[in-house]
Protein backbone atom coordinates (compact mmCIF):
# COMPACT_ATOMS: atom_id res chain seq x y z
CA UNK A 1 -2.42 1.51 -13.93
CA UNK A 2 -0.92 2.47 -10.98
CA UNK A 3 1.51 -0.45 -9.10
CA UNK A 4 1.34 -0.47 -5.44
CA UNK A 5 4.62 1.17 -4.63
CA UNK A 6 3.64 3.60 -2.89
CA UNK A 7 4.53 3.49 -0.51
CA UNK A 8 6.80 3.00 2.75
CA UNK A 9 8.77 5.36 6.67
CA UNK A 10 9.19 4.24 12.41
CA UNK A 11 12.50 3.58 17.52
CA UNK A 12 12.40 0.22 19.01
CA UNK A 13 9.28 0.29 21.87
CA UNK A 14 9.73 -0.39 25.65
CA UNK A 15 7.84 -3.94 25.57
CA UNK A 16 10.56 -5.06 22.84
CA UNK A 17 13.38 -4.05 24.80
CA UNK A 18 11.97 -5.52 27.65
CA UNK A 19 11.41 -8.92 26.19
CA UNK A 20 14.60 -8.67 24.38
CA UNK A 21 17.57 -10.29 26.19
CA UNK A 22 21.69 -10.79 26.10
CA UNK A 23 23.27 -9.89 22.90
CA UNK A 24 19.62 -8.90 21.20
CA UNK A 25 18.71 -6.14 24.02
CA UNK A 26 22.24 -4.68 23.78
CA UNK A 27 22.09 -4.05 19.71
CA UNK A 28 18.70 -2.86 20.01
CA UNK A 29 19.50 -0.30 22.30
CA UNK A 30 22.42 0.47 19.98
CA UNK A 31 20.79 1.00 17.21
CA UNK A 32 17.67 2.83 18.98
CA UNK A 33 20.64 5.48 20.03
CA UNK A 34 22.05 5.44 16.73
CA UNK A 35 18.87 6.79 15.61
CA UNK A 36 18.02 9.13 18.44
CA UNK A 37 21.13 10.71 17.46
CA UNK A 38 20.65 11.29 13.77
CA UNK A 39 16.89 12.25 14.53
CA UNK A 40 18.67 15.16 16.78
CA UNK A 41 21.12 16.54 14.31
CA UNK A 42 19.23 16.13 11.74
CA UNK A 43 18.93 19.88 10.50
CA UNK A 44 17.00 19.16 7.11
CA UNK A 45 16.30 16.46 4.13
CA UNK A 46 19.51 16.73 2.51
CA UNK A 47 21.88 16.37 5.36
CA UNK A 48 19.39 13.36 7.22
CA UNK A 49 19.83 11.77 3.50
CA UNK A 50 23.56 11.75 3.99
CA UNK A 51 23.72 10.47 7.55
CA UNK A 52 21.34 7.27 6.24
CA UNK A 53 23.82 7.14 3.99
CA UNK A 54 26.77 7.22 5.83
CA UNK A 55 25.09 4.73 8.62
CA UNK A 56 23.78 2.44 6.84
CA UNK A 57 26.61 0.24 6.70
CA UNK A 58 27.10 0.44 10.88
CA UNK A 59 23.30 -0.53 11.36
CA UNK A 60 23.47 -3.14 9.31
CA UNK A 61 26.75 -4.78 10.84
CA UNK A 62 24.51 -4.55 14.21
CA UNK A 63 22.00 -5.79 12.93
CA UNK A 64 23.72 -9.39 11.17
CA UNK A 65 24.75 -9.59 15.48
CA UNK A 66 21.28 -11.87 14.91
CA UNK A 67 18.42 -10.64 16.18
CA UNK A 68 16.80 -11.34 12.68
CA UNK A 69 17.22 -14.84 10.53
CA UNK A 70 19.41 -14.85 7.75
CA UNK A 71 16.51 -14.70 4.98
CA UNK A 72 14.85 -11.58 7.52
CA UNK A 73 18.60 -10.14 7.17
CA UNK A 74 17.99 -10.33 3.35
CA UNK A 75 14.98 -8.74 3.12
CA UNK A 76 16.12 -6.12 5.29
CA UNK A 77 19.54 -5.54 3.26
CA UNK A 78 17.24 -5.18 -0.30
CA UNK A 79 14.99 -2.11 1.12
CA UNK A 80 18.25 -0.48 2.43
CA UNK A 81 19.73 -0.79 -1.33
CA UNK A 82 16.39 0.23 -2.50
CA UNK A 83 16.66 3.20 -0.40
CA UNK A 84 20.00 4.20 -1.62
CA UNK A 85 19.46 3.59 -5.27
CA UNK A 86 16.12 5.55 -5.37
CA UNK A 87 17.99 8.50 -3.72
CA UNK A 88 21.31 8.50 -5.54
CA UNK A 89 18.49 8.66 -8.43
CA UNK A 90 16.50 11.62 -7.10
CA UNK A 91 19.77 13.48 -6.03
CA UNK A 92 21.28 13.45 -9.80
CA UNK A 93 19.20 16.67 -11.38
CA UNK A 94 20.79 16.95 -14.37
CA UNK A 95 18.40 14.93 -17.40
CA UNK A 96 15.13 15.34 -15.83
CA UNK A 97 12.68 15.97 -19.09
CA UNK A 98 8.99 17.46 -18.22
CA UNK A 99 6.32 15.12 -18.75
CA UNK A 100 3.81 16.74 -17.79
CA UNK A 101 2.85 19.97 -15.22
CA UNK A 102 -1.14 19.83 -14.25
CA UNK A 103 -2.24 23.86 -13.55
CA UNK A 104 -2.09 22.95 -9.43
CA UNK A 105 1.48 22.77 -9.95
CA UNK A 106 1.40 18.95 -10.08
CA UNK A 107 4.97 18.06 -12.05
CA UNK A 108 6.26 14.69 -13.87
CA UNK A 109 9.48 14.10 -15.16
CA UNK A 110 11.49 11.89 -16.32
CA UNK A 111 14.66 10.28 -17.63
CA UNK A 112 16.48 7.34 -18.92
CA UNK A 113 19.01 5.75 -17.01
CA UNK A 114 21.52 2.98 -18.43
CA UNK A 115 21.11 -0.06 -15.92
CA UNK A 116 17.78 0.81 -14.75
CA UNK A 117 15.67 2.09 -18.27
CA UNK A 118 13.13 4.88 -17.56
CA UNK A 119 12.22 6.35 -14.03
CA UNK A 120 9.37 8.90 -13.28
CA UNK A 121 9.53 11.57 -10.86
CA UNK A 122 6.59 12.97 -9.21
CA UNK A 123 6.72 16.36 -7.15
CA UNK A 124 3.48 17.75 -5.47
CA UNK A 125 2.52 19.67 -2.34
CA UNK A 126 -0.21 18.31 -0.08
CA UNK A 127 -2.18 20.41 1.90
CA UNK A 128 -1.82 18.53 4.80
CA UNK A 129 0.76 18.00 7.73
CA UNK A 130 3.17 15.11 7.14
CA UNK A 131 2.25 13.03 10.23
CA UNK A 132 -1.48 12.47 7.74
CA UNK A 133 0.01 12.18 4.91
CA UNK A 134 3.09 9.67 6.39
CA UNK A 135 -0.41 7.53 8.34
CA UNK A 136 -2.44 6.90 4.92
CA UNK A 137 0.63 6.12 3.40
CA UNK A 138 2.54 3.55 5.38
CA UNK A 139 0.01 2.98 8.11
CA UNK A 140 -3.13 2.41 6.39
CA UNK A 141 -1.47 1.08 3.17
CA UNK A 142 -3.40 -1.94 3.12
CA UNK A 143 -6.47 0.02 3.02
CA UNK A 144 -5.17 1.74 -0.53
CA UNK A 145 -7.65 -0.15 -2.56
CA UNK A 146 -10.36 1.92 -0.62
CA UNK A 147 -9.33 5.44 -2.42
CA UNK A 148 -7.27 4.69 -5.18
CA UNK A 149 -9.31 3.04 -8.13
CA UNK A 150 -5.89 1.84 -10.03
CA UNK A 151 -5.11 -0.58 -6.71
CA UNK A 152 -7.08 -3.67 -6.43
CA UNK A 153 -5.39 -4.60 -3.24
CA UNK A 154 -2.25 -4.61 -0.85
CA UNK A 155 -1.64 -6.81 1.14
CA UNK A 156 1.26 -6.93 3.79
CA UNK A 157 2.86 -10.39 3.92
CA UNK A 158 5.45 -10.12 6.57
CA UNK A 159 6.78 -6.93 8.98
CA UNK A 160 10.46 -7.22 9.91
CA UNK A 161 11.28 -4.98 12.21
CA UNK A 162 9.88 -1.41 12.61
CA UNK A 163 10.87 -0.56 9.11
CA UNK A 164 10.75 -3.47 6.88
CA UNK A 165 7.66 -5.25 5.08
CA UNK A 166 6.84 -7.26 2.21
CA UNK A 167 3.65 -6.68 0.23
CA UNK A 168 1.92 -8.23 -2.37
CA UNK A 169 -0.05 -5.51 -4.44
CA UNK A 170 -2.51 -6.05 -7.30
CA UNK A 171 -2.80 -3.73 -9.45
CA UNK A 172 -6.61 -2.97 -11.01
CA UNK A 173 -6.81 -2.95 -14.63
CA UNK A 174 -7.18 -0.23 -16.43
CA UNK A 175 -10.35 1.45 -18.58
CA UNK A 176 -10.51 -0.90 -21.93
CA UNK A 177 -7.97 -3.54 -20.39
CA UNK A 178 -5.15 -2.12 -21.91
CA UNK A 179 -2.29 -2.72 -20.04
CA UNK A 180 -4.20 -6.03 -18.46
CA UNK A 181 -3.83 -7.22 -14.72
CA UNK A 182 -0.21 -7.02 -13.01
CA UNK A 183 0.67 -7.77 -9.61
CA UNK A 184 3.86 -7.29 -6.89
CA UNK A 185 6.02 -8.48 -4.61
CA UNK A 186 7.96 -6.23 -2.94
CA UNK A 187 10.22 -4.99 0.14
CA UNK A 188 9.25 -1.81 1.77
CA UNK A 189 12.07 0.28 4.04
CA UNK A 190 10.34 3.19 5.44
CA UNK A 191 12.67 5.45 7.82
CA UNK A 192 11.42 8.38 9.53
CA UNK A 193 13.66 10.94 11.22
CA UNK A 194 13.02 14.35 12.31
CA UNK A 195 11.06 16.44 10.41
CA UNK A 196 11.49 13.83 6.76
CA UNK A 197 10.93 10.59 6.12
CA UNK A 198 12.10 8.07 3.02
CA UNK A 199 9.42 5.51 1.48
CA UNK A 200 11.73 2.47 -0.60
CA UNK A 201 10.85 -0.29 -2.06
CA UNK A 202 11.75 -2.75 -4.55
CA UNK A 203 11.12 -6.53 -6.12
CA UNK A 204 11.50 -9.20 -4.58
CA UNK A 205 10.80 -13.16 -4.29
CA UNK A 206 8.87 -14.49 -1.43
CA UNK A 207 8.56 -18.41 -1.24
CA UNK A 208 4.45 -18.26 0.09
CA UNK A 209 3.44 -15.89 -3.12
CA UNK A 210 4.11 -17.05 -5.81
CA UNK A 211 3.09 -16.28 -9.47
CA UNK A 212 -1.38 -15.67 -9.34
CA UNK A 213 -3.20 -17.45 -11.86
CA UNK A 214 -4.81 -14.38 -14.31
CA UNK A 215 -2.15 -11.81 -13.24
CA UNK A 216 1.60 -10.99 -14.95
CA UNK A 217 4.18 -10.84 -12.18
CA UNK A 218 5.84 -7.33 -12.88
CA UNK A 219 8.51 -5.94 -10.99
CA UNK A 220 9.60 -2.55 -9.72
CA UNK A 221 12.48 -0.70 -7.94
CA UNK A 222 14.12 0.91 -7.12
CA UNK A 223 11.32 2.93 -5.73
CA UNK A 224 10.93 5.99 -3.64
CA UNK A 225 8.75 8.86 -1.94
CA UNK A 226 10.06 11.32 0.06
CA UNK A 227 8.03 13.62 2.47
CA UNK A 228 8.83 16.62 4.24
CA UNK A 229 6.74 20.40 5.59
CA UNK A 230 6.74 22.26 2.63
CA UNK A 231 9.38 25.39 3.53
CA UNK A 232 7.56 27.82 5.86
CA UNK A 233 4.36 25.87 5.31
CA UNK A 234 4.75 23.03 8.17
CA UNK A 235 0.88 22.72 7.33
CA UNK A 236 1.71 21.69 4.10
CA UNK A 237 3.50 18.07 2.71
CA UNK A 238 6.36 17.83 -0.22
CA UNK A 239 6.20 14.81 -1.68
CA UNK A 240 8.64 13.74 -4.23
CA UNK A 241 7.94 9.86 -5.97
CA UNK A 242 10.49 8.15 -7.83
CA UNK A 243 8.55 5.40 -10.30
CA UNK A 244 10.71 2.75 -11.97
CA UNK A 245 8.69 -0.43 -12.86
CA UNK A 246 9.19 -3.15 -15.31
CA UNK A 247 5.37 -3.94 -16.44
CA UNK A 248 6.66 -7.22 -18.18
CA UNK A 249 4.90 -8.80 -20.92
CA UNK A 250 4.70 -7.12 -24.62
CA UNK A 251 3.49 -3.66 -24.37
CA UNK A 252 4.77 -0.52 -26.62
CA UNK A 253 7.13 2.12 -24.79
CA UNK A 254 4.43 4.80 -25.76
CA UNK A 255 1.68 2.88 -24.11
CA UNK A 256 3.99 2.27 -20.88
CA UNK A 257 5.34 5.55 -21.03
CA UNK A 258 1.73 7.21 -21.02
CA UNK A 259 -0.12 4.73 -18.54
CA UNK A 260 3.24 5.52 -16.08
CA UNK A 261 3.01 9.63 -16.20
CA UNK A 262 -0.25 9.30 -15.90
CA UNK A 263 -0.76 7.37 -12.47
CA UNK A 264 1.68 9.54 -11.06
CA UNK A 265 -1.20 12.53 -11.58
CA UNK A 266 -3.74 10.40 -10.41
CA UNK A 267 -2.24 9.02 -7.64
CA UNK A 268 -2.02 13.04 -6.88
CA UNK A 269 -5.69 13.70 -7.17
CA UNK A 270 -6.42 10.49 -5.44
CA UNK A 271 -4.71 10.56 -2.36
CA UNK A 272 -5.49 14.49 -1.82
CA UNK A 273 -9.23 13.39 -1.98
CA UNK A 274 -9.07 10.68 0.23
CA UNK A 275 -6.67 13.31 2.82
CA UNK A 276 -9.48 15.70 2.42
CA UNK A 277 -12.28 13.66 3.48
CA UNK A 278 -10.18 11.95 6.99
CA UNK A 279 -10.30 15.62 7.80
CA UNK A 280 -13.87 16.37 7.34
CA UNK A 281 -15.00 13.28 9.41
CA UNK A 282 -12.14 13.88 12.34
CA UNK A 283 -14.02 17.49 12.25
C-alpha cells in the first residue's frame, strides 16, 4: 500500500509582486532575492542542502512580517521542519540495512531511529531529465491515482505560497485487503533550486477534513524525495525517498515492514512506466 507522500519542490511571479503592496511587496522581493542568490551559488546537492539549512530561519522571520495568516504561517513552519528532519535523516549514513536491491539497481534500506521508529530509503535512477520527473511529481500530483494502482486519490486542499500545500491522499487497498483502507493529511514543502530540488512532507490536522467514514487516519513524516541529474548523465534523474509512516491500527511489524519495502519498488516501476509513456505521446 503505498501512502501518498510522494511527493513535493517553485520565485514569486511578476503579477504577485505587482498586486502585492507596502510591507508585503517589500518581503516578497526579499525573499525572491534570497533565493535568486542561493539558486546562483548553489554548486551541488550537498552544499544547496546546507544553505536551506542555514536560511531557513531568515525566510521564515520574513515571512511572520504577515503576508500569510497565522494558521498559513503554521502550515508553512511544519513542511520547513519536515524538510529538515527528512534530511538530517538521509544525511546520517551510518545504520542503513539493505532491504532489498531489484537487478535494475533499484535499492531499499532501512533503519530504526529512536523518536521516529523505522524509516525506508529508496534510491533509483530515472531515465529521464529532472524537469519530467519534478512535473509528474509535484505538478500533476493530483493526477497520481491515474498510474499508480496503490493511490486511490490525492487531492490538494489548500496551496500556500509557491511551495506549500496540504493534501488529502487515499490510499487503495491492497490485493486480499490486508493492510485495509488508510488515508492522509499532510503538508507538502517542495523547494527547487538550481540543478536539485527537496520533496517534504509530513502529518498534519486540517479543520475541513476530518476523519472519512471506512478509512483509518494514518500519519506520516517526516517525509522526503530528493531529485537531482544523475552525475554526467543530466539525461538521467537520482531520486532518493525517505518513507516514515505510522499505518495506525493493529498490524504486525513484519506485515508493515514488508507492505512498506515493497511500495517503495513499485512506486519505482510505476512512475518509470507512466514517464515512459508522456514521452511516447509528446513524440
Amino acid at each position: 500500500m503505498l501512502p501518498a507522500t510522494s511527493k513535493l519542490c517553485a520565485a514569486i511571479s511578476y503579477r504577485h509582486l505587482r498586486n502585492m503592496t507596502g510591507l508585503r511587496r517589500q518581503v516578497a522581493v526579499a525573499i525572491s532575492q534570497e533565493l535568486s542568490r542561493l539558486a546562483c551559488r548553489s554548486p551541488g546537492p550537498g552544499a544547496w542542502i546546507s544553505q536551506v539549512r542555514r536560511r531557513s530561519s531568515l525566510l521564515s522571520s520574513r515571512l511572520e512580517e504577515k503576508p500569510f495568516s497565522e494558521m498559513e504561517m503554521s502550515y508553512i513552519k511544519q513542511g520547513e521542519e519536515a524538510l529538515q528532519k527528512s534530511l538530517s535523516i538521509l544525511e546520517d549514513q551510518d545504520g542503513w540495512k539493505t532491504e532489498t536491491v531489484v537487478g535494475n539497481g533499484d535499492k531499499v534500506m532501512s533503519k530504526v531511529l529512536p523518536d521516529v521508529g523505522k524509516v525506508f530509503r529508496l534510491e533509483v535512477v530515472m531515465d529521464q531529465p529532472l524537469d519530467t520527473v519534478y512535473s509528474e511529481l509535484v505538478d500533476n500530483m493530483e493526477r497520481m491515482g491515474e498510474w499508480n494502482p496503490n493511490v486511490q486519490e490525492v487531492k490538494i486542499l489548500q496551496k500556500i505560497g509557491k511551495d506549500t500545500v496540504i493534501t488529502h491522499e487515499k490510499a487503495a487497498a491492497p490485493p486480499g485487503n490486508i493492510v485495509g483502507p488508510r488515508d492522509f493529511v499532510s503538508v507538502r514543502c517542495s523547494k527547487r533550486r538550481g540543478s536539485t530540488c527537496v520533496l517534504a512532507g509530513m502529518a498534519t490536522k486540517y479543520g475541513a477534513m476530518p476523519k472519512q467514514d471506512g478509512f483509518i487516519r494514518a500519519e506520516n513524516g517526516p517525509t522526503c524525495m530528493i531529485l537531482c541529474p544523475l552525475p554526467g548523465s543530466p539525461s538521467q534523474t537520482k531520486l532518493t525517498w525517505l518513507l516514515s509512516i505510522d499505518l495506525k491500527g493493529w498490524l504486525p511489524k513484519t506485515i508493515i515492514n514488508q507492505v512498506l519495502s515493497q511500495t517503495q519498488v513499485d512506486f519505482a516501476n510505476h512512475l518509470r512506466e507512466r514517464l515512459a509513456r508522456g514521452v511516447a505521446v509528446s513524440c
